[in-house]
N, C-alpha and C. Protein backbone atom coordinates (compact mmCIF):
# COMPACT_ATOMS: atom_id res chain seq x y z
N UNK A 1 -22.62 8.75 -1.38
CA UNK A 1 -22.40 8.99 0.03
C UNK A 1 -20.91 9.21 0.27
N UNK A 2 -20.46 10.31 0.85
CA UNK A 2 -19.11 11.08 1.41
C UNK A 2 -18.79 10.14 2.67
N UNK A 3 -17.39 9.80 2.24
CA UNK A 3 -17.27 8.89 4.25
C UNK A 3 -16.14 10.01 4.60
N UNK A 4 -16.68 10.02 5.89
CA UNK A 4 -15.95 11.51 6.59
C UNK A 4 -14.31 10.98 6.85
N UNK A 5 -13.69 11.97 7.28
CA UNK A 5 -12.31 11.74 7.32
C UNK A 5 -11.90 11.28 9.22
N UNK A 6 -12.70 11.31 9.94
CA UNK A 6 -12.52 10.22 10.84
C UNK A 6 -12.71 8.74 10.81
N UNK A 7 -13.57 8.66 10.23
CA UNK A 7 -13.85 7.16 9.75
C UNK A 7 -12.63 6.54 9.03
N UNK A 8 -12.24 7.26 7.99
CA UNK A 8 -10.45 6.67 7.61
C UNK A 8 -9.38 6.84 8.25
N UNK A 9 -9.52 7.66 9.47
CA UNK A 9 -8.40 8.03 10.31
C UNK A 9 -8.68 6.76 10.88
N UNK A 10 -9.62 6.37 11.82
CA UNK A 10 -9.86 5.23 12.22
C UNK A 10 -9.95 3.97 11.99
N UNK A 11 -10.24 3.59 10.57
CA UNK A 11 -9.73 2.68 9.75
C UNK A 11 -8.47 2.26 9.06
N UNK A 12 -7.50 3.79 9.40
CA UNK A 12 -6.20 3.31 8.80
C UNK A 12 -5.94 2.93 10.45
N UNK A 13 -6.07 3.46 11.65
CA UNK A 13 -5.60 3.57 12.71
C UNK A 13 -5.70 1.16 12.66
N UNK A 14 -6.71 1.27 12.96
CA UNK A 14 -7.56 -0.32 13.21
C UNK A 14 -6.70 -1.06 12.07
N UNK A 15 -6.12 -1.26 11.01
CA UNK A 15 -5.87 -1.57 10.46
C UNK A 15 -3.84 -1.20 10.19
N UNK A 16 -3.44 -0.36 10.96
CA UNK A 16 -2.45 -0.35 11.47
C UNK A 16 -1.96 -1.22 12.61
N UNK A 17 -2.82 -1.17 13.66
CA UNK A 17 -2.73 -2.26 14.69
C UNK A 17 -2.81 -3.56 14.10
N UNK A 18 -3.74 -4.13 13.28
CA UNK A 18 -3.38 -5.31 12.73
C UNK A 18 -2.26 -5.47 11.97
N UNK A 19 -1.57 -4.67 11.02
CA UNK A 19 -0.29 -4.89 10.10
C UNK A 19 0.86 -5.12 11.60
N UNK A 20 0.74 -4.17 12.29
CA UNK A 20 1.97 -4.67 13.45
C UNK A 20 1.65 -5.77 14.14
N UNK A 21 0.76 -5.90 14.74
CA UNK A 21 0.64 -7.33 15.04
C UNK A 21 0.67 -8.71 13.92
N UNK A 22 0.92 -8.30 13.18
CA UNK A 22 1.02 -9.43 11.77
C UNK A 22 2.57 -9.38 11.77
N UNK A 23 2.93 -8.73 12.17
CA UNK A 23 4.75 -8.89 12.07
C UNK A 23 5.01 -9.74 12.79
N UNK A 24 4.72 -10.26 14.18
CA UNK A 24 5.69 -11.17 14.82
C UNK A 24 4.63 -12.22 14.53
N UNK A 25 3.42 -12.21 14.34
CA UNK A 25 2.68 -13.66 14.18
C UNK A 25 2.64 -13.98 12.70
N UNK A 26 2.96 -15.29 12.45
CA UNK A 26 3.21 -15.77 11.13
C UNK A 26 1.26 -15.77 10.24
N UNK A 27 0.79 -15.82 11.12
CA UNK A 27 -0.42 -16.55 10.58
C UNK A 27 -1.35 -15.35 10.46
N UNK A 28 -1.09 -13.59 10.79
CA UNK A 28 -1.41 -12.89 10.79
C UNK A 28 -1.07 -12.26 9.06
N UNK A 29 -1.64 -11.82 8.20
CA UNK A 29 -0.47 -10.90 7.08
C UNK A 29 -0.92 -9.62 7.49
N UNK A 30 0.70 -8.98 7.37
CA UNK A 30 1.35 -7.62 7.75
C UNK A 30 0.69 -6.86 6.60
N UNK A 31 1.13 -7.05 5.06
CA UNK A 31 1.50 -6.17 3.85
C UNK A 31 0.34 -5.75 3.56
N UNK A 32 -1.14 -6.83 3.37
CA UNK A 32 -2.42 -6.31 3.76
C UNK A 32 -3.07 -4.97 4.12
N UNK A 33 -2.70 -5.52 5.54
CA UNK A 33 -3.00 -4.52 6.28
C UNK A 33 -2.94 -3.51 6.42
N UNK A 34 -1.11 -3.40 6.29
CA UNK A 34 -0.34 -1.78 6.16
C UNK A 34 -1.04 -1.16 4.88
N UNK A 35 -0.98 -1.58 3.53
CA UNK A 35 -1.70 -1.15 2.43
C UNK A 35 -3.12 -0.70 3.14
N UNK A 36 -3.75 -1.35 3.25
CA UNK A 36 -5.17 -0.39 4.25
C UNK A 36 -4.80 0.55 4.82
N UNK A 37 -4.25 0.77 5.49
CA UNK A 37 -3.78 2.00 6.38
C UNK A 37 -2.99 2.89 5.58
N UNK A 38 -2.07 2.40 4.78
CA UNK A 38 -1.75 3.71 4.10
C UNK A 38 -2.70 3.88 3.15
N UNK A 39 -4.00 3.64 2.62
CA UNK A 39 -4.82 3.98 1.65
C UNK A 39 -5.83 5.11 2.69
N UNK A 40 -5.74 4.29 3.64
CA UNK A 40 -7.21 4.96 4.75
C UNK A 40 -6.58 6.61 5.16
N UNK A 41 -5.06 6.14 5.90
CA UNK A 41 -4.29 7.56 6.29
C UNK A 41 -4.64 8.71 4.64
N UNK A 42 -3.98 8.23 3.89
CA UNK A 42 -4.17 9.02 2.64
C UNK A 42 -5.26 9.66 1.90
N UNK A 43 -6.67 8.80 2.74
CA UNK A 43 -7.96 9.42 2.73
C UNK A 43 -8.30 10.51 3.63
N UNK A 44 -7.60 10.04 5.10
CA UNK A 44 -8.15 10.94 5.37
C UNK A 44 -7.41 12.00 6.61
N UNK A 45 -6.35 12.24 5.97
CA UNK A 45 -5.57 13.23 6.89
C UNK A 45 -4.13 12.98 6.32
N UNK A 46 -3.39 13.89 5.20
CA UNK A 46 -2.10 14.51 5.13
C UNK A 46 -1.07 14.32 6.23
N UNK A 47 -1.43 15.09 7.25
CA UNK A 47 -0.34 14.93 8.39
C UNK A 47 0.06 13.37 8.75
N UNK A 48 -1.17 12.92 8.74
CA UNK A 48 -1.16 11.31 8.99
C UNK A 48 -0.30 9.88 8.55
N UNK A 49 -0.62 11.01 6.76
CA UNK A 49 -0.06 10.04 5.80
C UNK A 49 1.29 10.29 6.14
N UNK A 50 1.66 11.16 5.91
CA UNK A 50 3.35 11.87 5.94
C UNK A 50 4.00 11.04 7.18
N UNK A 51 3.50 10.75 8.52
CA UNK A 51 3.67 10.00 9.84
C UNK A 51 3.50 9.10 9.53
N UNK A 52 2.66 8.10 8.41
CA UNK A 52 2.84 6.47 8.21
C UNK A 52 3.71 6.43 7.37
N UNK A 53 3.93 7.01 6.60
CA UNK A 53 5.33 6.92 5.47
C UNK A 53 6.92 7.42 5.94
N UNK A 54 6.61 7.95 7.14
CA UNK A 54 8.09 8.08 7.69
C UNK A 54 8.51 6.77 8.47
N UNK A 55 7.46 6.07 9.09
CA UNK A 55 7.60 4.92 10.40
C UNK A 55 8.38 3.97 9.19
N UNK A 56 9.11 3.14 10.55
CA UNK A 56 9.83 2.12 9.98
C UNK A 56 9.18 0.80 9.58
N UNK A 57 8.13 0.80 9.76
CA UNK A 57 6.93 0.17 9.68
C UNK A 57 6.67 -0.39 7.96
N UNK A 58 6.49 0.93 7.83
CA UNK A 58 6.08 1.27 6.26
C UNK A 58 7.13 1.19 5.06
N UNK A 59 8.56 1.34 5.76
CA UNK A 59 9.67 1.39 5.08
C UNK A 59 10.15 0.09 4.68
N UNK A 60 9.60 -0.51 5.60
CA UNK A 60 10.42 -2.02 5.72
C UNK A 60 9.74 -2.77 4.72
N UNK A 61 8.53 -2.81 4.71
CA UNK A 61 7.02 -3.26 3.91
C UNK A 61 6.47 -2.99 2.96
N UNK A 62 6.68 -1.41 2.39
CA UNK A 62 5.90 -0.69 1.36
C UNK A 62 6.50 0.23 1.00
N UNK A 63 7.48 0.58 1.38
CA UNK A 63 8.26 1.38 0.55
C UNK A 63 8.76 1.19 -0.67
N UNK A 64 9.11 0.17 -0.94
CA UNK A 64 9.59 -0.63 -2.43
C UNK A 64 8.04 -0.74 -3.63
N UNK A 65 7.08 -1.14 -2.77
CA UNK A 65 6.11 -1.29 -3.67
C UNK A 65 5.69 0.28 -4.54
N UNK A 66 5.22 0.76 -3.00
CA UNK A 66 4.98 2.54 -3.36
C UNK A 66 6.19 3.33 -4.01
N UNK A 67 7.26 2.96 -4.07
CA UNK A 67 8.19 3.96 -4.86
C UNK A 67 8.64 3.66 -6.35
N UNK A 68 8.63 1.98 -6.14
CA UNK A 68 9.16 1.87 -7.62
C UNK A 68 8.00 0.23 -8.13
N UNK A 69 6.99 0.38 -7.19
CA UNK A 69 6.23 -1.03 -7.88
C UNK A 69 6.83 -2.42 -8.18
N UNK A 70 7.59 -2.15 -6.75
CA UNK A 70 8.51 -3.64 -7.16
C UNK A 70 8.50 -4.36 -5.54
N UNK A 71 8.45 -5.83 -5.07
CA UNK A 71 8.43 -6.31 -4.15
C UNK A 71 9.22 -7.45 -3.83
N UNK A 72 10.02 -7.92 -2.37
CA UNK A 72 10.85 -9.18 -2.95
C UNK A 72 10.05 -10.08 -2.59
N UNK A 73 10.27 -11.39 -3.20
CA UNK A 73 9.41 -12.54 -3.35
C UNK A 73 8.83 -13.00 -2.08
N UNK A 74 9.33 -12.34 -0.57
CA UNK A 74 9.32 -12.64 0.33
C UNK A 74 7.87 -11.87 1.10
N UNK A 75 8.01 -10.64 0.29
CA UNK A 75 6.49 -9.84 0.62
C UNK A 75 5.58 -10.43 -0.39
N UNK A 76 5.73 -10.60 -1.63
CA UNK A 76 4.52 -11.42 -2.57
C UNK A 76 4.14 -12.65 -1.94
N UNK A 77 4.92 -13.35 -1.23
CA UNK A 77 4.26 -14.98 -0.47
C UNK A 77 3.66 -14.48 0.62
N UNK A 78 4.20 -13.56 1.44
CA UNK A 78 3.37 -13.22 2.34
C UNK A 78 2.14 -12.86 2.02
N UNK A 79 1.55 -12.25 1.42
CA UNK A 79 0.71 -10.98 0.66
C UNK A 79 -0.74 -12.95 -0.07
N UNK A 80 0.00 -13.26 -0.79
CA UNK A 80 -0.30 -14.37 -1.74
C UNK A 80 -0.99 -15.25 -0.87
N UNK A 81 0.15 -16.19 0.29
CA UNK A 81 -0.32 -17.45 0.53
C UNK A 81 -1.43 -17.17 1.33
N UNK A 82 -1.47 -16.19 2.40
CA UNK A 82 -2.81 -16.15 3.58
C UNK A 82 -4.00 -15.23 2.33
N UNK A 83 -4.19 -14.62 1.53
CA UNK A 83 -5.06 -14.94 0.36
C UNK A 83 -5.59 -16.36 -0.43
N UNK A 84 -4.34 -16.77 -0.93
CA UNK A 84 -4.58 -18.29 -0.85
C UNK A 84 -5.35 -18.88 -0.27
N UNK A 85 -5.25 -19.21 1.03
CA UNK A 85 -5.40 -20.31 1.77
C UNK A 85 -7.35 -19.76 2.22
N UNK A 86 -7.65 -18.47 2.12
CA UNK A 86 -9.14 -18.26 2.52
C UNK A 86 -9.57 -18.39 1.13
N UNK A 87 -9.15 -18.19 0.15
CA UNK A 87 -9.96 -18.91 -1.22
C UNK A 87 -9.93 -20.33 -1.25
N UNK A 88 -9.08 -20.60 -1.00
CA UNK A 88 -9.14 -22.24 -0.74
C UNK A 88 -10.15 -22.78 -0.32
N UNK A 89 -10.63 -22.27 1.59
CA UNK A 89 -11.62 -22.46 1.75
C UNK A 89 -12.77 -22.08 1.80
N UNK A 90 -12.93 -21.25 0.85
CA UNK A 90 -13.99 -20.87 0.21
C UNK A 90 -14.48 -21.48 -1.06
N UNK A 91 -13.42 -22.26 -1.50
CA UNK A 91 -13.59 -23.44 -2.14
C UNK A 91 -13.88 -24.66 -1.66
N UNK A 92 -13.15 -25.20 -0.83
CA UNK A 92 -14.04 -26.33 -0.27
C UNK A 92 -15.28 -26.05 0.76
N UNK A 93 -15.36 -24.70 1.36
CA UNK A 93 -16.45 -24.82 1.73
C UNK A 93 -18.03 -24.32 0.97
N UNK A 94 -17.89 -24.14 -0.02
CA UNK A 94 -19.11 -24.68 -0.73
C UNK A 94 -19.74 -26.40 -0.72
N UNK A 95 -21.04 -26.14 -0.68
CA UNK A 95 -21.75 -26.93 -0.87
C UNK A 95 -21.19 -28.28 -1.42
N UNK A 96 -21.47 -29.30 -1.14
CA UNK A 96 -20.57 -30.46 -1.79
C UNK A 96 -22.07 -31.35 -3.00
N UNK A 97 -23.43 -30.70 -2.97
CA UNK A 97 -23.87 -30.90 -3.54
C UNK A 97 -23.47 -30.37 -5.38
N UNK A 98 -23.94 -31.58 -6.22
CA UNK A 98 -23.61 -30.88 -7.99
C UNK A 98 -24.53 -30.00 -8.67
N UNK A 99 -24.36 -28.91 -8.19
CA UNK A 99 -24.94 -27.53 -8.72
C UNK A 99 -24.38 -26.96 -9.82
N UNK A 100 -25.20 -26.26 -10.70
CA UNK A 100 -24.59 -25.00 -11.34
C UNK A 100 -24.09 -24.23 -10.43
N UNK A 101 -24.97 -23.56 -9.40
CA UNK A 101 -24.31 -22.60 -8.41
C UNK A 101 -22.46 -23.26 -7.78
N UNK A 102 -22.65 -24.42 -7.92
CA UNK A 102 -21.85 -24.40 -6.86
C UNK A 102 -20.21 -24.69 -7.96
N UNK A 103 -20.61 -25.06 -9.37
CA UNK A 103 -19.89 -25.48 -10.05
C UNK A 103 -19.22 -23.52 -10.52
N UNK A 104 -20.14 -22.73 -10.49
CA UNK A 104 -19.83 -21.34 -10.89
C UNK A 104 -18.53 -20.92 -9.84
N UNK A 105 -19.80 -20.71 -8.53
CA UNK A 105 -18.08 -20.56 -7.56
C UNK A 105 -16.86 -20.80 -7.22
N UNK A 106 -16.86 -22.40 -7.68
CA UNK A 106 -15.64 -23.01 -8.11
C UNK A 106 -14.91 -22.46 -8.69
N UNK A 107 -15.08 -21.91 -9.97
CA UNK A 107 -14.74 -21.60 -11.47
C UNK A 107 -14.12 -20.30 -11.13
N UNK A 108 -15.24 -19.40 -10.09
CA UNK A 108 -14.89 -18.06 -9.53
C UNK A 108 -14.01 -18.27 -9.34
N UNK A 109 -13.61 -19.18 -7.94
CA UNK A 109 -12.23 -19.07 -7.25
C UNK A 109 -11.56 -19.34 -7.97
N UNK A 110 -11.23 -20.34 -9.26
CA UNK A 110 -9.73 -20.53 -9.18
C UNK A 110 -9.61 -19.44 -10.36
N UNK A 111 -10.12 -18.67 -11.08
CA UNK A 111 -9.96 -17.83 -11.56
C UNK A 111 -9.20 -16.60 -11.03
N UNK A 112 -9.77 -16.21 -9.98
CA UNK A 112 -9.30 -15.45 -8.79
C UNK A 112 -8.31 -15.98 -8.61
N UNK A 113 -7.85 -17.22 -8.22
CA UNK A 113 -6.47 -17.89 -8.26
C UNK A 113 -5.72 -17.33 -8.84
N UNK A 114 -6.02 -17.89 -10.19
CA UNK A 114 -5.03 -17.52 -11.61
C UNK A 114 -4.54 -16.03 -11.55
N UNK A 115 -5.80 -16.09 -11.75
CA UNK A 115 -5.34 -13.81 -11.75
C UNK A 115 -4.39 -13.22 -11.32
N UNK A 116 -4.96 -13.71 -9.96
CA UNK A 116 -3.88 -12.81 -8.79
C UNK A 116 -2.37 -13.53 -9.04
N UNK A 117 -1.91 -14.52 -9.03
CA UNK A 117 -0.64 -15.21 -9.43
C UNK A 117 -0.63 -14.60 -10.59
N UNK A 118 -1.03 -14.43 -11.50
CA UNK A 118 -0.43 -13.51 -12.79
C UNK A 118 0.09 -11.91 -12.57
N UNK A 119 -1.28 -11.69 -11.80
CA UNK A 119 -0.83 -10.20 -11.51
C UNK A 119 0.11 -9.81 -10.68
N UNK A 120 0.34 -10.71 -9.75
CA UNK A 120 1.95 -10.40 -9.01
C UNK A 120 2.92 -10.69 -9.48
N UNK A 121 2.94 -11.50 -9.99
CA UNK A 121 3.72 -12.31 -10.95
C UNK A 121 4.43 -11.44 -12.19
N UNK A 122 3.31 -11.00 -12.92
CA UNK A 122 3.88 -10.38 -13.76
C UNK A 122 3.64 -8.53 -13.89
N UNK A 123 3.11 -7.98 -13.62
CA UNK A 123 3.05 -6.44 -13.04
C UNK A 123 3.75 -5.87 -12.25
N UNK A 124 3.77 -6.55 -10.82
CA UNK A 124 4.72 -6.28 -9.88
C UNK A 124 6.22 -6.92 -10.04
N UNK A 125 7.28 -5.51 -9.81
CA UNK A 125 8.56 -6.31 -10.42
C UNK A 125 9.04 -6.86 -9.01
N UNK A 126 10.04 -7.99 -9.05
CA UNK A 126 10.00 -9.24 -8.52
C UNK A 126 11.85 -9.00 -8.08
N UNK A 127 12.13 -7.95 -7.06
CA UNK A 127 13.08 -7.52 -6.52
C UNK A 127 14.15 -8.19 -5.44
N UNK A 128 15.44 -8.58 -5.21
CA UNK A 128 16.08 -8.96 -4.47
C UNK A 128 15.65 -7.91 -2.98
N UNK A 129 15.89 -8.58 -1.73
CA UNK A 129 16.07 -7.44 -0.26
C UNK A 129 16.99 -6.85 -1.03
N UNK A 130 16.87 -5.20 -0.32
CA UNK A 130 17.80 -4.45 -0.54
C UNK A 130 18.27 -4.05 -2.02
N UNK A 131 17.73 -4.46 -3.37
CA UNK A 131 17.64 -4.30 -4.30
C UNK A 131 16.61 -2.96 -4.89
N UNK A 132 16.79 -2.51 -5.82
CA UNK A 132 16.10 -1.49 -6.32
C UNK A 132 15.53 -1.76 -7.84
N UNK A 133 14.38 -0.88 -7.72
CA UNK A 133 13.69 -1.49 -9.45
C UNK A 133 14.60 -0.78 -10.83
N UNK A 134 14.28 -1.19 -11.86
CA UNK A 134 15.40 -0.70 -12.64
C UNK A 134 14.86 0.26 -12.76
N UNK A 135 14.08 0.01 -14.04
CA UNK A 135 13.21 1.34 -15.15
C UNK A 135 11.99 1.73 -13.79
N UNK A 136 11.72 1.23 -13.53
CA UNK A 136 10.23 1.31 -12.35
C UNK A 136 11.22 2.60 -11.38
N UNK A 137 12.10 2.40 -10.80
CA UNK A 137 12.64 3.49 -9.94
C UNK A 137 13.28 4.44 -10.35
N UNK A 138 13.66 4.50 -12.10
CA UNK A 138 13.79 5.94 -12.27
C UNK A 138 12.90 6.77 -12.61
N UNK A 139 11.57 6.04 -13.31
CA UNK A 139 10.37 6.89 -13.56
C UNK A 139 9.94 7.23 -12.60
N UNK A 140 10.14 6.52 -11.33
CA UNK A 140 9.56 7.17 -9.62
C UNK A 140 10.26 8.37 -9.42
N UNK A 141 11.42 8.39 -9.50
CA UNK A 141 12.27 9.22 -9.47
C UNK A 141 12.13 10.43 -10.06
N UNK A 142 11.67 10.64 -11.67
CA UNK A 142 11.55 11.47 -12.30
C UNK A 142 10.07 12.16 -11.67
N UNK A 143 9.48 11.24 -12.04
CA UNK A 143 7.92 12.11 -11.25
C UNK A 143 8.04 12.41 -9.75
N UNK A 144 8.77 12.27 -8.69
CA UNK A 144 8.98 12.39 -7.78
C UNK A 144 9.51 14.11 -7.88
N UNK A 145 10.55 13.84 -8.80
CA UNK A 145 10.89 15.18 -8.67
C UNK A 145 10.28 16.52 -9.53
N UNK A 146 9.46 16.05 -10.69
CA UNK A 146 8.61 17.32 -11.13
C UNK A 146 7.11 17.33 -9.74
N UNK A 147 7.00 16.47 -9.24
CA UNK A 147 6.32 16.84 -8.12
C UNK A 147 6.18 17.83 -7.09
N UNK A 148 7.91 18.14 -6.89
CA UNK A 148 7.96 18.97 -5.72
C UNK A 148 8.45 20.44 -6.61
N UNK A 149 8.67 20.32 -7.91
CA UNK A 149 9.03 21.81 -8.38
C UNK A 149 7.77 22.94 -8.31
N UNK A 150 8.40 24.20 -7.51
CA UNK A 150 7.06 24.75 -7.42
C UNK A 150 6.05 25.18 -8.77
N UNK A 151 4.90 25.52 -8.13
CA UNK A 151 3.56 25.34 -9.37
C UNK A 151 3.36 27.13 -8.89
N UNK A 152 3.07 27.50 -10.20
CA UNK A 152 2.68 29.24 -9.95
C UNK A 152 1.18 29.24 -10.18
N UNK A 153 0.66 29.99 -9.10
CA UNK A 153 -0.73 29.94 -8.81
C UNK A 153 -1.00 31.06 -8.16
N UNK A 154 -2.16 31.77 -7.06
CA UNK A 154 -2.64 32.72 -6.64
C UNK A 154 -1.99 32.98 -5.70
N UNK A 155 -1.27 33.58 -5.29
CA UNK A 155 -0.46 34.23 -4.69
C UNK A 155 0.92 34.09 -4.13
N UNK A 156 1.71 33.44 -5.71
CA UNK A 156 2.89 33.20 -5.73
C UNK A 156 3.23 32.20 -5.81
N UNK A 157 4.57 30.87 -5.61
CA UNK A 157 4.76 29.96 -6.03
C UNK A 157 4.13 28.96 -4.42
N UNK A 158 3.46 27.81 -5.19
CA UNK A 158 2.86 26.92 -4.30
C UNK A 158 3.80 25.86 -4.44
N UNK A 159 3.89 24.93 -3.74
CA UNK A 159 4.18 23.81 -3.67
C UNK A 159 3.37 22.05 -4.07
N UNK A 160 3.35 21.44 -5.44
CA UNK A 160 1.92 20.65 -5.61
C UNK A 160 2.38 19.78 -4.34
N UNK A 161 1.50 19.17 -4.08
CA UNK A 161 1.19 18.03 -2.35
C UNK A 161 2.35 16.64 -3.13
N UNK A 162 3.16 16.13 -2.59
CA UNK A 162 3.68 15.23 -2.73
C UNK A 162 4.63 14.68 -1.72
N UNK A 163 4.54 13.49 -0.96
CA UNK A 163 5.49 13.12 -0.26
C UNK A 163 5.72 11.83 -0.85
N UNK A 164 7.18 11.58 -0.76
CA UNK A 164 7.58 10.41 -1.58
C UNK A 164 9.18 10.28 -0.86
N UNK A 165 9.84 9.06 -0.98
CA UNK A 165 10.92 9.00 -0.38
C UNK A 165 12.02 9.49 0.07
N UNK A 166 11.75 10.55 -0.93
CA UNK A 166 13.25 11.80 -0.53
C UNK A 166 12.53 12.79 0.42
N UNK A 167 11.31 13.03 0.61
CA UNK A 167 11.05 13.98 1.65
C UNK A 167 11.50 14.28 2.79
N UNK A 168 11.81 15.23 3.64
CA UNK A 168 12.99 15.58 4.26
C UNK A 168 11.52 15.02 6.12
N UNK A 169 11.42 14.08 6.05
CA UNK A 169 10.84 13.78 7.30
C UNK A 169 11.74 13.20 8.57
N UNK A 170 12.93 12.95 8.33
CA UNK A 170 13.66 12.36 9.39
C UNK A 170 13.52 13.28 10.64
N UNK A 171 13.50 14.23 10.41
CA UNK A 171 13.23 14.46 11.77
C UNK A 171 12.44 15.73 12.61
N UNK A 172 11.51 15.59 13.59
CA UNK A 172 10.38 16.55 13.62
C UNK A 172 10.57 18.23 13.03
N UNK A 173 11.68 18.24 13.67
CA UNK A 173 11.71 19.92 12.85
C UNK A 173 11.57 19.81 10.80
N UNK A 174 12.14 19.18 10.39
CA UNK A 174 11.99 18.93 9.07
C UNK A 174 10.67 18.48 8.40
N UNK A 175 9.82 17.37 9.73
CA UNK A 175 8.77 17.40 9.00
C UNK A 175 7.63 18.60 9.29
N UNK A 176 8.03 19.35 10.37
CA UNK A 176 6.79 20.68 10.48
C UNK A 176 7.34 21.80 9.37
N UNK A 177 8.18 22.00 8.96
CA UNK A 177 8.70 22.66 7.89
C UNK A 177 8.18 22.00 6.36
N UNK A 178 8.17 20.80 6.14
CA UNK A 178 7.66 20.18 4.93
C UNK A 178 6.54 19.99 5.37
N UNK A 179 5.64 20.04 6.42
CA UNK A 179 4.19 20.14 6.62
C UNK A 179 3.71 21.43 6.06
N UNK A 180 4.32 22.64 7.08
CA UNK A 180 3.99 23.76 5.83
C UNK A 180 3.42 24.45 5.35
N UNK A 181 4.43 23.51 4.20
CA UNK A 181 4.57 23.65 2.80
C UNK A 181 3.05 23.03 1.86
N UNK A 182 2.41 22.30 2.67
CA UNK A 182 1.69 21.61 1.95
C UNK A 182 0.41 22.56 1.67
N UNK A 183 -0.57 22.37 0.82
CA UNK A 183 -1.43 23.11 0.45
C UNK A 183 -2.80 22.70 1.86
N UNK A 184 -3.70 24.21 2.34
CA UNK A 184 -4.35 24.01 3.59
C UNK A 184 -5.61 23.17 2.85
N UNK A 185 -6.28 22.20 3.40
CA UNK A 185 -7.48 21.13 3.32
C UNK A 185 -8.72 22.31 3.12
């Protein structure tokens, strides 16, 4: 089954409103969220994506992850503890009877625990604010830029689809000019 491209417009949209409202409330998570929305925008509308990746929104939050796979410890706790804390109780709220079932789910969660603390831990590189990834941001860099070299195809040189941090979006005339450019849906 095909999910149409309003349905992700609307799901990154719904899920944008929650990442901003997760900014000023502590008990809300932002990084979540925004990741939904830029997955949903990226499903389902180009123009869209290009408009969540310019906002300051996205810059502040996901720009580090999406460019060079690196986050400061300050977005991994965010991201981590309100994960945490609903496995938690999804751990104590199982059954308090002594089951197999209930001894499995246990086992589930803290596995799930473990994991995810490994996998941020050690996959995602573990960046100062305002810091940049080492090796992680020049390989962004490099593929960033055989990205935008043009591709020869049917009727002259195309442009392959890529927006990534150097894209010239600052400001509307620049981004209807790098809009374009992009290949038609």
């Amino acid at each position: 089954m095909k999910i149409s491209k309003p349905f992700w417009i609307a799901l990154g949209f719904v899920a944008l409103a929650l990442g901003a409202i997760g900014v000023p409330l502590p008990l809300l998570p932002t990084t979540p969220f925004l990741l939904l929305a830029a997955f949903c925008f990226a499903k389902g509308s180009r123009l869209l994506d290009a408009w969540f990746k310019s906002t300051r929104l996205y810059k502040n939050h996901l720009e580090s992850f999406a460019t060079n796979r690196a986050m400061t410890l300050k977005t991994k706790l965010c991201i981590l503890l309100p994960a945490t804390f609903m496995l938690a109780l999804a751990f104590l709220g199982m059954s308090q009877k002594d089951s197999t079932g209930t001894r499995i789910g246990r086992v589930t969660v803290v596995i799930l625990l473990i994991l995810k603390y490994l996998y941020f831990f050690t996959r995602i590189q573990t960046v100062k604010a305002g810091e940049k990834a080492s090796v992680v941001s020049e390989f962004a860099r490099q593929a960033s830029q055989a990205a935008c070299e043009p591709a020869e195809g049917v009727g002259g040189a195309r442009f392959r689809h890529s927006l990534h941090r150097d894209s010239p979006t600052n400001s509307p005339r620049e981004f209807v000019r790098y809009r374009d450019r992009l290949p038609r849906e």
